[in-house]
C-alpha atoms as a PDB file:
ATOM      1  CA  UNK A   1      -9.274  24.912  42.997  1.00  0.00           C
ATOM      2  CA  UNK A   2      -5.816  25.798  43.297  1.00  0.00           C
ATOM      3  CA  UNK A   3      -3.178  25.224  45.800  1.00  0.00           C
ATOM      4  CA  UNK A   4      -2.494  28.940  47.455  1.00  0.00           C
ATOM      5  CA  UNK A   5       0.974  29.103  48.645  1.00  0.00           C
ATOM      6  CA  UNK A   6       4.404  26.994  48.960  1.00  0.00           C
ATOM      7  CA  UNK A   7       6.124  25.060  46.836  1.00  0.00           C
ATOM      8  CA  UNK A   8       3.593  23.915  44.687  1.00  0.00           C
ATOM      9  CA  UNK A   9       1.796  27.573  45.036  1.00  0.00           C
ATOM     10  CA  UNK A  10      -0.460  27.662  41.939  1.00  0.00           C
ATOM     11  CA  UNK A  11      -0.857  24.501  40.921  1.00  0.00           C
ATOM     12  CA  UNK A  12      -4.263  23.277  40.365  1.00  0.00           C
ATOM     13  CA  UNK A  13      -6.141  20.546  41.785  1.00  0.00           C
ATOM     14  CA  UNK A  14      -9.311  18.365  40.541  1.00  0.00           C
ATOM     15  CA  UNK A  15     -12.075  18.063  42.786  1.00  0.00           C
ATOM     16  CA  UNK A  16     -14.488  14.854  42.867  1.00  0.00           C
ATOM     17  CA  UNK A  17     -17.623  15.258  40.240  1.00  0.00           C
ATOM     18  CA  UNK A  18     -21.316  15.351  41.811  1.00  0.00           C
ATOM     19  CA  UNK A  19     -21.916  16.631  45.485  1.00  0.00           C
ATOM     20  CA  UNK A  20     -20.566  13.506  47.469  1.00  0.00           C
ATOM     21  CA  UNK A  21     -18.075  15.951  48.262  1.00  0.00           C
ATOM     22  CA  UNK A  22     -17.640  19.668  49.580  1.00  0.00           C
ATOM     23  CA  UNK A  23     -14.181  21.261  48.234  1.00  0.00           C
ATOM     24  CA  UNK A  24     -12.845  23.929  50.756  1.00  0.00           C
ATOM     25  CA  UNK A  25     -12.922  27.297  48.222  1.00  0.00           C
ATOM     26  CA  UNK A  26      -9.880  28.668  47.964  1.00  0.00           C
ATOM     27  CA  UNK A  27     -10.231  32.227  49.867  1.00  0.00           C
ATOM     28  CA  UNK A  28     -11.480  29.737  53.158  1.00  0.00           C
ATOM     29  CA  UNK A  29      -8.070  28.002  52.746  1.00  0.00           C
ATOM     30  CA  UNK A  30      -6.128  30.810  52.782  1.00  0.00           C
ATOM     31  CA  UNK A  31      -7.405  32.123  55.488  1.00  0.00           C
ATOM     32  CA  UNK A  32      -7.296  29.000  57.457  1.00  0.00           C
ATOM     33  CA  UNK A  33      -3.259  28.585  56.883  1.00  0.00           C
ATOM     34  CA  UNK A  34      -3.028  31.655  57.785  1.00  0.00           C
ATOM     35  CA  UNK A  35      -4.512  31.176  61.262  1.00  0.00           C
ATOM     36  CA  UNK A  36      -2.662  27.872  61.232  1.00  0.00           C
ATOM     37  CA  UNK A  37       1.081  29.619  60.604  1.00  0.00           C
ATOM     38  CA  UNK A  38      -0.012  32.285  63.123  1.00  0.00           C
ATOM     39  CA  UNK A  39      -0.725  29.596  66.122  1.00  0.00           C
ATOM     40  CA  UNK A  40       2.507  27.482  65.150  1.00  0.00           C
ATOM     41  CA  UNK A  41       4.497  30.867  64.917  1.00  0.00           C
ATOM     42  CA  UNK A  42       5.489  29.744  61.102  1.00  0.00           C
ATOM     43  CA  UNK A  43       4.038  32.734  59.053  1.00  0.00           C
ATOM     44  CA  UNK A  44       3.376  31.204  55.715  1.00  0.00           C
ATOM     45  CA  UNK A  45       4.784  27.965  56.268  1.00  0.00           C
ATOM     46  CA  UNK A  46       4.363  25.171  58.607  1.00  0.00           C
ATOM     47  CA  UNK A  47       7.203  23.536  60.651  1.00  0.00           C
ATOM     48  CA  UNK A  48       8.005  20.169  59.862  1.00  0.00           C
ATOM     49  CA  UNK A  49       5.096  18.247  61.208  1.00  0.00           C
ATOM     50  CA  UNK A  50       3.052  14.801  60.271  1.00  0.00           C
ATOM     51  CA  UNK A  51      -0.701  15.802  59.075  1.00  0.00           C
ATOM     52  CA  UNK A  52      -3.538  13.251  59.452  1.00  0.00           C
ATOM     53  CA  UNK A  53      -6.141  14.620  56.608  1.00  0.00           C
ATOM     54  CA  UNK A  54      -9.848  12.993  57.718  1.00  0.00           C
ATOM     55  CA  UNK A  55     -12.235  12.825  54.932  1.00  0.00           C
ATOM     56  CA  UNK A  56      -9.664  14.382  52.741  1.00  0.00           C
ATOM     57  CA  UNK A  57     -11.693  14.473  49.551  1.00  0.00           C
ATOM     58  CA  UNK A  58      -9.452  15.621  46.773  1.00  0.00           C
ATOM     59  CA  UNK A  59      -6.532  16.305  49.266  1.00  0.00           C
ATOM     60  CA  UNK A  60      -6.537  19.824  49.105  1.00  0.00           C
ATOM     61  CA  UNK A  61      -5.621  20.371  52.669  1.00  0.00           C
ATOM     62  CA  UNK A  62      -3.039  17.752  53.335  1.00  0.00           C
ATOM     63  CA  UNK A  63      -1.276  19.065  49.717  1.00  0.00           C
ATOM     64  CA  UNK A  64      -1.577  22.670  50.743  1.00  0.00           C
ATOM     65  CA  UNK A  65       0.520  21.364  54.178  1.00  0.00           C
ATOM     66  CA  UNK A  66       2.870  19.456  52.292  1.00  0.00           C
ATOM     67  CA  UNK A  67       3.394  22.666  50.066  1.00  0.00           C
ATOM     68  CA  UNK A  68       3.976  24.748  53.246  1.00  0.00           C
ATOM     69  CA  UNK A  69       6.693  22.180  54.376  1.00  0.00           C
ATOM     70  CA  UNK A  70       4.983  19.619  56.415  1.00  0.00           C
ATOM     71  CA  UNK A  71       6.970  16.393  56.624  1.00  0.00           C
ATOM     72  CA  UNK A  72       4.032  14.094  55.447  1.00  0.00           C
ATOM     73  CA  UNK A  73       0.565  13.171  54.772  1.00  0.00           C
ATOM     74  CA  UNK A  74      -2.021   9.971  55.730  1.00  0.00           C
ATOM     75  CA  UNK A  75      -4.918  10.769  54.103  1.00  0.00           C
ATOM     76  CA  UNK A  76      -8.089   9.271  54.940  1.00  0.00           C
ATOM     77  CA  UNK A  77     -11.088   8.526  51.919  1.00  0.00           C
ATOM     78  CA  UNK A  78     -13.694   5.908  51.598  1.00  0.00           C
ATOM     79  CA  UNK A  79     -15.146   7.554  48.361  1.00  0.00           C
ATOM     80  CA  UNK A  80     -13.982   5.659  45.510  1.00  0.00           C
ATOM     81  CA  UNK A  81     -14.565   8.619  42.801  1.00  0.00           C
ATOM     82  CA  UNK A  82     -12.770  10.644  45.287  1.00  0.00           C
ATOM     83  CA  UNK A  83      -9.964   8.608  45.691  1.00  0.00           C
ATOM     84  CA  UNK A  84      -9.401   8.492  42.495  1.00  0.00           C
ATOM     85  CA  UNK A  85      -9.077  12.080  42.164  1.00  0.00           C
ATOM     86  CA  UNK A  86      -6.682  12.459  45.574  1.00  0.00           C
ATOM     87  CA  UNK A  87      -4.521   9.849  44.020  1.00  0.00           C
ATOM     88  CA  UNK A  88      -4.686  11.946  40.620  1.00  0.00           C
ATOM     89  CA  UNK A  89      -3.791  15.293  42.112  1.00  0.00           C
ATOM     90  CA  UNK A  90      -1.129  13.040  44.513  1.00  0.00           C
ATOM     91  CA  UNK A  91       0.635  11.530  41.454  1.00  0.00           C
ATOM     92  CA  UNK A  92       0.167  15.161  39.465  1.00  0.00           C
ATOM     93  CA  UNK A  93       2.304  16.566  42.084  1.00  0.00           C
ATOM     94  CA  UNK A  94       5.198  14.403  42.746  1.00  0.00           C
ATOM     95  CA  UNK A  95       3.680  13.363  46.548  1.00  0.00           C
ATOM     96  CA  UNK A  96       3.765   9.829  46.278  1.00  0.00           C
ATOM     97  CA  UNK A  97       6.779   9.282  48.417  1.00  0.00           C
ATOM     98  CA  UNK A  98       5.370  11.858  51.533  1.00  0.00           C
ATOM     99  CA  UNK A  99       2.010  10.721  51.421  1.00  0.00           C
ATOM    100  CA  UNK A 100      -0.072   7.737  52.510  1.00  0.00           C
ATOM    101  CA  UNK A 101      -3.631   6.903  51.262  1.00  0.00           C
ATOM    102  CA  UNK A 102      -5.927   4.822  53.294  1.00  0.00           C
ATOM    103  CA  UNK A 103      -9.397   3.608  52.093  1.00  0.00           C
ATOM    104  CA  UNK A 104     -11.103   3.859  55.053  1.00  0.00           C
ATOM    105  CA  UNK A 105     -14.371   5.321  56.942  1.00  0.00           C
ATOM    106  CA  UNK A 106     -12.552   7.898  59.043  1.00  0.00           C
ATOM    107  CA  UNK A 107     -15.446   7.159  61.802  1.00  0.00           C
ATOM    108  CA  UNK A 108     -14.794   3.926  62.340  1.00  0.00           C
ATOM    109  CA  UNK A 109     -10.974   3.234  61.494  1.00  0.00           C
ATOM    110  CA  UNK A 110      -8.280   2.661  63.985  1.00  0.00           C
ATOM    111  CA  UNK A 111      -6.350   6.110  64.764  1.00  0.00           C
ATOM    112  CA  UNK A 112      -2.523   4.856  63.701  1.00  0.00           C
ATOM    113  CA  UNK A 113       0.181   5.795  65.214  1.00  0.00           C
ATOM    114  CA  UNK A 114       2.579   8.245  63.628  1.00  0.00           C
ATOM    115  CA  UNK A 115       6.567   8.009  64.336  1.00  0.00           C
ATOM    116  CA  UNK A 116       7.724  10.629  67.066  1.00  0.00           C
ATOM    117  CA  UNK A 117       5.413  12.881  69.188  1.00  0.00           C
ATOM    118  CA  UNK A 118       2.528  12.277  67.035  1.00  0.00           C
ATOM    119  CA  UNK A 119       0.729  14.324  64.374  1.00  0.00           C
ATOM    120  CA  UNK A 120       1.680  17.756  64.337  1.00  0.00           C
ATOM    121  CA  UNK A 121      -1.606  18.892  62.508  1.00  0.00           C
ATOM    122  CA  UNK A 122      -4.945  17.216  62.034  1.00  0.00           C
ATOM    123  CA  UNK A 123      -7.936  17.892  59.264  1.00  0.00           C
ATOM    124  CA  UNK A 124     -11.480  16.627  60.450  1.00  0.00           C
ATOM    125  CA  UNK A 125     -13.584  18.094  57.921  1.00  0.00           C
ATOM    126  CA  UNK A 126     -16.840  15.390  58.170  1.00  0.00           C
ATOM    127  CA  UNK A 127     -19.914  16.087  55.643  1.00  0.00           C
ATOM    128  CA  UNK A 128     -21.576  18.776  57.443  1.00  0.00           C
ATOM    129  CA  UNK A 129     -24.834  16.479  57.426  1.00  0.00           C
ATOM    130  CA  UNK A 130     -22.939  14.321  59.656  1.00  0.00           C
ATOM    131  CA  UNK A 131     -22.069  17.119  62.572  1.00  0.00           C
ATOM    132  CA  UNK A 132     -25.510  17.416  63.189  1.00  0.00           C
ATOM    133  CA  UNK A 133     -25.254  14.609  65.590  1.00  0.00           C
ATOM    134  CA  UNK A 134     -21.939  15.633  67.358  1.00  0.00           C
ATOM    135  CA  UNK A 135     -21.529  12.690  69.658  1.00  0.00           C
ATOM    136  CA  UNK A 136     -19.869  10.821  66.707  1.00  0.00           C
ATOM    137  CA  UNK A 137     -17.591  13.971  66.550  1.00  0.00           C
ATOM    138  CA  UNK A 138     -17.136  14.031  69.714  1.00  0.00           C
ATOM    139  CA  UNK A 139     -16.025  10.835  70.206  1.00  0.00           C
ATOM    140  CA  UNK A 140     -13.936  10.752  67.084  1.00  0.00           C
ATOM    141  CA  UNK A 141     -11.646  13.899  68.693  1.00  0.00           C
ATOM    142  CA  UNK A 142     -11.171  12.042  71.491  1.00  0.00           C
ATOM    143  CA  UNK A 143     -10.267   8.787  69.788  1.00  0.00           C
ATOM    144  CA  UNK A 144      -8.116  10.831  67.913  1.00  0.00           C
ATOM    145  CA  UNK A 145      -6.378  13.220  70.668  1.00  0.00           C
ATOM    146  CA  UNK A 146      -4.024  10.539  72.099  1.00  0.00           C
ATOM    147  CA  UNK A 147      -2.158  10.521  68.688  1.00  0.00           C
ATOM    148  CA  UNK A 148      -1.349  14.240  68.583  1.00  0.00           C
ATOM    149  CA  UNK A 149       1.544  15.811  69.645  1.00  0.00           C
ATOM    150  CA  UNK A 150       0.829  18.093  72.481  1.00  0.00           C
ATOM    151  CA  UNK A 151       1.658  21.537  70.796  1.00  0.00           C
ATOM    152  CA  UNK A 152      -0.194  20.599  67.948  1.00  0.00           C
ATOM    153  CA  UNK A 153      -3.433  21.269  66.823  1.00  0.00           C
ATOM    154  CA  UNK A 154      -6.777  19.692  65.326  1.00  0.00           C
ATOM    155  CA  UNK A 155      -8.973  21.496  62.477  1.00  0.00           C
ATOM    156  CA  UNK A 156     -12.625  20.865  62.804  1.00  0.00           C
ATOM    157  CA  UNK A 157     -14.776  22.540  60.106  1.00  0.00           C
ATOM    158  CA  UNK A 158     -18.675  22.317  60.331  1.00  0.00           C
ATOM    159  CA  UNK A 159     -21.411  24.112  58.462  1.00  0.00           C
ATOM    160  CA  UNK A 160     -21.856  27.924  59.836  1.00  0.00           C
ATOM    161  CA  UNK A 161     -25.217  26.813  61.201  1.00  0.00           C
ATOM    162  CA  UNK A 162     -24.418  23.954  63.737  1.00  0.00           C
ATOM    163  CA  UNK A 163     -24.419  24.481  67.007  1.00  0.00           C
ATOM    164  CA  UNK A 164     -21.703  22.594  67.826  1.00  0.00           C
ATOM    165  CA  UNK A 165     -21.271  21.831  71.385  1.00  0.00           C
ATOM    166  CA  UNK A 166     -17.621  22.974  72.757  1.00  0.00           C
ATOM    167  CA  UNK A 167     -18.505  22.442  76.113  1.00  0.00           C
ATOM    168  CA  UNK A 168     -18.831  18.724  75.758  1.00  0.00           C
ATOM    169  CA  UNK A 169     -15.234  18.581  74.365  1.00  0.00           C
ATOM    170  CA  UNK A 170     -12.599  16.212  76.001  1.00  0.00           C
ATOM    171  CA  UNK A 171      -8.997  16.218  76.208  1.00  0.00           C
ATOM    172  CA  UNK A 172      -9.288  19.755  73.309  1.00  0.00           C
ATOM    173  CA  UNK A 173      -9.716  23.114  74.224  1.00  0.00           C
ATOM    174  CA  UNK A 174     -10.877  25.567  71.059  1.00  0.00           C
ATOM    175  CA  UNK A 175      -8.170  27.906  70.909  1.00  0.00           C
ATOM    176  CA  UNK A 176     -10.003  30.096  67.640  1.00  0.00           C
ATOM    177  CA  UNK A 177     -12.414  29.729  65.872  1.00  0.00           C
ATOM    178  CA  UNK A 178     -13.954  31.483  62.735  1.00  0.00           C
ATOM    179  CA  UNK A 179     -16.721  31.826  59.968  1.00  0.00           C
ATOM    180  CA  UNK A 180     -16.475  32.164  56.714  1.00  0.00           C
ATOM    181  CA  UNK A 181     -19.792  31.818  54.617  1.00  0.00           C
ATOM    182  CA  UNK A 182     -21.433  28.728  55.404  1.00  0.00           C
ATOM    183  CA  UNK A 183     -18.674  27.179  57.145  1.00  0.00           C
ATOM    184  CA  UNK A 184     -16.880  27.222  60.585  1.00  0.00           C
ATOM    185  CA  UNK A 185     -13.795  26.374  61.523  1.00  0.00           C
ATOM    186  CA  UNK A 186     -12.234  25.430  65.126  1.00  0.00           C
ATOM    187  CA  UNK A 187      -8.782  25.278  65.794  1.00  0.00           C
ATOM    188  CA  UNK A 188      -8.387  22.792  68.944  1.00  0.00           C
ATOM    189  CA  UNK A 189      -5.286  22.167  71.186  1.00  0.00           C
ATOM    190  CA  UNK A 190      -5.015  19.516  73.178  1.00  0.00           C
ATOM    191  CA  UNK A 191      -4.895  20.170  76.813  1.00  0.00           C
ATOM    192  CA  UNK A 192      -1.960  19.359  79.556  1.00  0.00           C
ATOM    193  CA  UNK A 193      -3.587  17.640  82.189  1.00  0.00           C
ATOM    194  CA  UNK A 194      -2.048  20.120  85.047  1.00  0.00           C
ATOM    195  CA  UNK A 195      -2.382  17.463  88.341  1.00  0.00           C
ATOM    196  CA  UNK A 196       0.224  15.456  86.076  1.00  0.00           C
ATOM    197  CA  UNK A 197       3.705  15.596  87.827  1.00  0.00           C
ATOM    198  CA  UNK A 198       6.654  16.066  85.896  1.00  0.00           C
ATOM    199  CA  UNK A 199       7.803  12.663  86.692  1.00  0.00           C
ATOM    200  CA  UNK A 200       4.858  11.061  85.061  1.00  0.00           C
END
């Protein structure tokens, strides 16, 4: 595992022993930025956003943002061996001073608030196990919608299999969405409520 492009292009990265864990493969990741640079118009780079990295594992999708120029990174763990490694591949790197590490069950923390608009970009990448169910998914987008900024976007990646239901979705509206392998991804953007006037 390797992070693909930017200013740490190259580099690698540890991943978390045992199966506790489910590192993104590399090719996926590459192909997901590239979606990601195509929506914010950035090619291979990202503007200068705030990423929110839910069950970031060993990181590698908040560090592949901060490599492709993203301003900083919370990310959120509550697996001790994997926290060790995210801190590990943090440290490796030089992050410490753009990135945040919380030790927390990304189900049932309180969203924080970010400086500014909100987050620009926003990983929710939940054991796949776990999207079975999707009201807790459900919900969690929604607790977590309020806190982005309104161009920006949420990444939801599920196993290829789910049916996850989009219909049910609040607030998001799935703007693309892929396969690759076993695994799905949705890009969602939050949606303007249009009976708002301007003055509100």
């Amino acid at each position: 595992m390797r992070v693909i492009a930017g200013k740490f292009r190259g580099r690698p990265l540890q991943a978390p022993p045992g199966e506790t864990t489910r590192p993104i493969p590399d090719r996926v990741k590459e192909s997901l930025f590239s979606m990601l640079g195509h929506r914010f118009g950035s090619g291979g780079a990202l503007p200068e956003l705030d990423v929110l990295d839910l069950f970031a594992g060993s990181g590698a999708l908040g560090i592949e943002s901060l490599s492709r120029a993203a301003r900083s990174c919370l990310f959120v763990e509550s697996n001790r061996r994997a926290l060790q490694v995210l801190r590990a591949n943090l440290r490796a790197l030089g992050l410490t001073a753009v990135a945040r590490v919380s030790a927390e069950n990304a189900w049932t923390m309180r969203i924080p608030p970010v400086a500014g608009a909100g987050f620009g970009l926003v990983f929710v990448d939940p054991p796949y196990a776990d999207v079975e169910d999707p009201t807790r998914v459900l919900d969690l987008l929604e607790r977590l919608t309020p806190r982005v900024m309104s161009d920006g976007l949420l990444v939801l990646r599920h196993g290829a299999k789910t049916r996850f239901p989009k219909q049910r979705l609040r607030n998001v509206t799935c703007c693309d969405e892929r396969t690759f392998g076993g695994a799905r991804v949705l890009l969602l953007s939050p949606q303007v409520k249009r009976d708002q006037s301007p003055s509100e």
